[in-house]
PDB file of N, CA and C in Angstrom:
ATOM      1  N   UNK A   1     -18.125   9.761  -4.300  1.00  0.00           N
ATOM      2  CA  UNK A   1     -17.019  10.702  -4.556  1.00  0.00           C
ATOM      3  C   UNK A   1     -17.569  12.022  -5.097  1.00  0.00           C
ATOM      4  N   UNK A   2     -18.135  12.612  -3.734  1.00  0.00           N
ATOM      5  CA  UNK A   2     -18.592  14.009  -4.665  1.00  0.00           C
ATOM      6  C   UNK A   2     -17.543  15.368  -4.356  1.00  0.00           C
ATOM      7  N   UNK A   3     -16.686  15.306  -3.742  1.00  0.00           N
ATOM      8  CA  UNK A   3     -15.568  16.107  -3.304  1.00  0.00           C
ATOM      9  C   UNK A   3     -14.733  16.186  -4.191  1.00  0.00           C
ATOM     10  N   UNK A   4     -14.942  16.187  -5.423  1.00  0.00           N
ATOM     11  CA  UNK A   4     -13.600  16.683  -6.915  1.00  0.00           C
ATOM     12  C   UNK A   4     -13.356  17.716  -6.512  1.00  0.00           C
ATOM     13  N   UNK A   5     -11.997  17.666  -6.343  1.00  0.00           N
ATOM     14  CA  UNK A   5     -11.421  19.044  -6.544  1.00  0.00           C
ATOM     15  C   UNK A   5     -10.867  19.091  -5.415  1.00  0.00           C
ATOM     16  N   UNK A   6     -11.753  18.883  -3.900  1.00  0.00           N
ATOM     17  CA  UNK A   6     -10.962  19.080  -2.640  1.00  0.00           C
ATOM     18  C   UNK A   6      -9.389  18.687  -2.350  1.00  0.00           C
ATOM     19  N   UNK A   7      -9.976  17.363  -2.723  1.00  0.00           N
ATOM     20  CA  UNK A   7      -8.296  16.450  -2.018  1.00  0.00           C
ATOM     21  C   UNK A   7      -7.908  15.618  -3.530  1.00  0.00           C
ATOM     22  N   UNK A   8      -7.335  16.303  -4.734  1.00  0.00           N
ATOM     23  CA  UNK A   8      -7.135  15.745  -5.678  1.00  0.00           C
ATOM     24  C   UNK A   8      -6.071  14.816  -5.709  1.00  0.00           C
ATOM     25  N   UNK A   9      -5.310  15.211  -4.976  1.00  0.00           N
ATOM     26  CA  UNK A   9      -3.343  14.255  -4.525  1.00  0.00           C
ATOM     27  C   UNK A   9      -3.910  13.044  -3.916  1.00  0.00           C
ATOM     28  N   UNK A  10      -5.004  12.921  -3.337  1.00  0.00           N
ATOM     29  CA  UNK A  10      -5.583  11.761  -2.596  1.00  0.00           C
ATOM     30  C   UNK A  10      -5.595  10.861  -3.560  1.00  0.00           C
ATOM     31  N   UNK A  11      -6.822  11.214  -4.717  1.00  0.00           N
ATOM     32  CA  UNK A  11      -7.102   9.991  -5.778  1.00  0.00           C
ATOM     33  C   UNK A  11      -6.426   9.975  -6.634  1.00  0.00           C
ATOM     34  N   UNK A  12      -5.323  10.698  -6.857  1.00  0.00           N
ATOM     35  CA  UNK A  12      -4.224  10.439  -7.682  1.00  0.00           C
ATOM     36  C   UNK A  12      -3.462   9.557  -6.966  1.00  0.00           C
ATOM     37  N   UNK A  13      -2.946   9.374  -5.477  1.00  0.00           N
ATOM     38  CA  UNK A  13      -2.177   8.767  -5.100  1.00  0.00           C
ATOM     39  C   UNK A  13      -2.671   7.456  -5.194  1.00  0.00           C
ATOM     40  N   UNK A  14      -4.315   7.036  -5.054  1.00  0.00           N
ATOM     41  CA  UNK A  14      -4.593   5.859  -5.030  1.00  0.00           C
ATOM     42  C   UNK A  14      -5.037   5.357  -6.511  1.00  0.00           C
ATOM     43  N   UNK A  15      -4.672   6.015  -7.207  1.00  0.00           N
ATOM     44  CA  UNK A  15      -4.722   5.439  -8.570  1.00  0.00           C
ATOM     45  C   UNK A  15      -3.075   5.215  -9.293  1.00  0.00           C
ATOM     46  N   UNK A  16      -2.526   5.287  -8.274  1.00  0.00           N
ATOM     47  CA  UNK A  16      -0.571   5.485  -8.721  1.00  0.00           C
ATOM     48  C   UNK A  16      -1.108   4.126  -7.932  1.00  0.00           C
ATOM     49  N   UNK A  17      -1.213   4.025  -6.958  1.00  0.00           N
ATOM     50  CA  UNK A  17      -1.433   2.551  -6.168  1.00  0.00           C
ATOM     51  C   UNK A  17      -1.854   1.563  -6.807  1.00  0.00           C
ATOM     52  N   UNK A  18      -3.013   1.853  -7.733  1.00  0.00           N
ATOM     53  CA  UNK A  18      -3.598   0.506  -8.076  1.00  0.00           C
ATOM     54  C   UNK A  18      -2.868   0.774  -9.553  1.00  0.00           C
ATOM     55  N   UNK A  19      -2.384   1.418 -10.105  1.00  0.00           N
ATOM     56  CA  UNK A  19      -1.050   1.610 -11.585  1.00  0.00           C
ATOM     57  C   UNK A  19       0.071   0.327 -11.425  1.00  0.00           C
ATOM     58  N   UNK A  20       0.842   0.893  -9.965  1.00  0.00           N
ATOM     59  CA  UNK A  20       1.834   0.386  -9.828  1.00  0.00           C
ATOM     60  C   UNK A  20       1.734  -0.379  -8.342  1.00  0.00           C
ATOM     61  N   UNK A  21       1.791  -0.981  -7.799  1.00  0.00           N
ATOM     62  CA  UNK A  21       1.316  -1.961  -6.117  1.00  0.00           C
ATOM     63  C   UNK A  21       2.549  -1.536  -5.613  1.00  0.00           C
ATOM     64  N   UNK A  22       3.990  -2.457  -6.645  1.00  0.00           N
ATOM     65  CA  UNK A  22       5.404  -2.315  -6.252  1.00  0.00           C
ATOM     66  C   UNK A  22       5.849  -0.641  -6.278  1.00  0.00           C
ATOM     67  N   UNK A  23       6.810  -0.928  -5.187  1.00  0.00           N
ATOM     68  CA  UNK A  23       7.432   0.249  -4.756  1.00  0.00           C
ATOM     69  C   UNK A  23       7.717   1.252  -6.300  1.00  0.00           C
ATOM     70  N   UNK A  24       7.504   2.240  -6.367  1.00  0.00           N
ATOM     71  CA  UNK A  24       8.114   3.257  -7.718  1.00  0.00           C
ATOM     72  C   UNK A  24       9.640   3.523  -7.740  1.00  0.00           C
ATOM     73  N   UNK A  25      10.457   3.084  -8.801  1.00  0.00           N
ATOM     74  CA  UNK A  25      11.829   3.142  -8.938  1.00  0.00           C
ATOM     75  C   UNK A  25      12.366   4.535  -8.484  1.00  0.00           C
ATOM     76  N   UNK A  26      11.724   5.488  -8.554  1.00  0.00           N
ATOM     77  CA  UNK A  26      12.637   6.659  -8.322  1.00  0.00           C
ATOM     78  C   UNK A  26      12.363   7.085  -6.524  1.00  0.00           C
ATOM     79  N   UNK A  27      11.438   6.127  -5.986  1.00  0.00           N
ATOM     80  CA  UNK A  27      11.409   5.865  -4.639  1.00  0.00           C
ATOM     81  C   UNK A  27      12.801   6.284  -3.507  1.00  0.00           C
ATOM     82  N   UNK A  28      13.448   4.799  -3.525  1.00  0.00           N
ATOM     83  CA  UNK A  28      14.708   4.560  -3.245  1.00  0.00           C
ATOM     84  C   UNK A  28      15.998   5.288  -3.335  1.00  0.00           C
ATOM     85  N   UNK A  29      15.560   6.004  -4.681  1.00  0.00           N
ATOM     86  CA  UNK A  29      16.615   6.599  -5.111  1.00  0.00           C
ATOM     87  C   UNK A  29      16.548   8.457  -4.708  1.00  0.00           C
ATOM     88  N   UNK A  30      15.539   8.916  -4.449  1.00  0.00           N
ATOM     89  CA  UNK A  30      15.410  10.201  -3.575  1.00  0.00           C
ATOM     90  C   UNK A  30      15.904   9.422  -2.016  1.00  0.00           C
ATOM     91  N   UNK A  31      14.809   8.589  -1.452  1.00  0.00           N
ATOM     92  CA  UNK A  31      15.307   8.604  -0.081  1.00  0.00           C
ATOM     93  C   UNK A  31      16.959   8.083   0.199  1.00  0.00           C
ATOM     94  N   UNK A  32      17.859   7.943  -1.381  1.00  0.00           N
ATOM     95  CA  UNK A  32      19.115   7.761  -0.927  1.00  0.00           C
ATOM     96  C   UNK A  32      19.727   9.244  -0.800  1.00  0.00           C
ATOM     97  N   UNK A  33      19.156   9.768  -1.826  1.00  0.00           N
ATOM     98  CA  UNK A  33      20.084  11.444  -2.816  1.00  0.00           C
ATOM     99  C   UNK A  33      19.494  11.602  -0.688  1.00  0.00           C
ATOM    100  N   UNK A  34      18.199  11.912  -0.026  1.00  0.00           N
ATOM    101  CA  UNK A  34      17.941  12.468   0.608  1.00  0.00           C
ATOM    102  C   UNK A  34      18.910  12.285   1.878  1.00  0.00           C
ATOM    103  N   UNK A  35      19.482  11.525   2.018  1.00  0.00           N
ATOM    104  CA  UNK A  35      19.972  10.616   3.397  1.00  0.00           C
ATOM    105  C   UNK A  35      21.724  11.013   3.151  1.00  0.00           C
ATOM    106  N   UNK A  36      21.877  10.800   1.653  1.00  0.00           N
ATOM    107  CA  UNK A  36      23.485  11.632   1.451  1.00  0.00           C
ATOM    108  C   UNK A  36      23.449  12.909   1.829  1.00  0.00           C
ATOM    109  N   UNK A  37      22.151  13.846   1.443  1.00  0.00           N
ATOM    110  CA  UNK A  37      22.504  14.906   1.601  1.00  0.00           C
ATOM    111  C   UNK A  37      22.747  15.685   3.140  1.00  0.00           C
ATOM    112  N   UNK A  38      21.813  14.794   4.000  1.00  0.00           N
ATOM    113  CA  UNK A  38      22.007  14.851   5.436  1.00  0.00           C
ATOM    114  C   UNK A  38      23.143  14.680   5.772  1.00  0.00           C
ATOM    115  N   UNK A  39      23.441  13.393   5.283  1.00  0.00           N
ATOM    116  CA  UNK A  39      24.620  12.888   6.219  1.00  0.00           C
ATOM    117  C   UNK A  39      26.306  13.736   5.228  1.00  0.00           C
ATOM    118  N   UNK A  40      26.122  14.457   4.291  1.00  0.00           N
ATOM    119  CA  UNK A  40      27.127  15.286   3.971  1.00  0.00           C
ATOM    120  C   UNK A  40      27.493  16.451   4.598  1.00  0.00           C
ATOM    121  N   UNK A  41      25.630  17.194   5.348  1.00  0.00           N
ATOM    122  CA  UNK A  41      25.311  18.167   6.142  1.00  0.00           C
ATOM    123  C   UNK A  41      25.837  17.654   7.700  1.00  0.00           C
ATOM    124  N   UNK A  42      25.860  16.569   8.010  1.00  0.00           N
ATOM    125  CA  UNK A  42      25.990  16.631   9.631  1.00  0.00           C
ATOM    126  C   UNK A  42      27.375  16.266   9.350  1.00  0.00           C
ATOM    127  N   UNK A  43      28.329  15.537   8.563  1.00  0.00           N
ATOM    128  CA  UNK A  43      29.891  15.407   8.250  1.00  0.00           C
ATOM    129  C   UNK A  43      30.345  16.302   7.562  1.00  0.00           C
ATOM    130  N   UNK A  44      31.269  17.385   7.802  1.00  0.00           N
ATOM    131  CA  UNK A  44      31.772  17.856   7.225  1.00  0.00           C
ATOM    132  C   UNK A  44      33.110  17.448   6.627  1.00  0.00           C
ATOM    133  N   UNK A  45      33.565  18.033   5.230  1.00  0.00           N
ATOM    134  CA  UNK A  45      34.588  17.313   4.781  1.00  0.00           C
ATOM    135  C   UNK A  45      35.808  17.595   5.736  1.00  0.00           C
TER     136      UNK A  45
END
């Protein structure tokens, strides 16, 4: 690992990986907020 600095989101992401294995609680809960907000955008009231 001599590339510090290049791709830092990389080994952060794989150290959130080996933190947590299971899915992260606030996961689910964006890809819901995200999927209302679409589907509020393609239905109008």
């Amino acid at each position: 690992m001599t590339n510090k600095g290049t791709k830092p989101h990389l080994r952060t992401d794989a150290a959130a990986m080996k933190r947590a294995p299971t899915v992260p609680k606030w996961l689910p809960h964006l890809l819901e907020r995200r999927i209302i907000q679409v589907m509020e955008r393609l239905v109008p009231d």
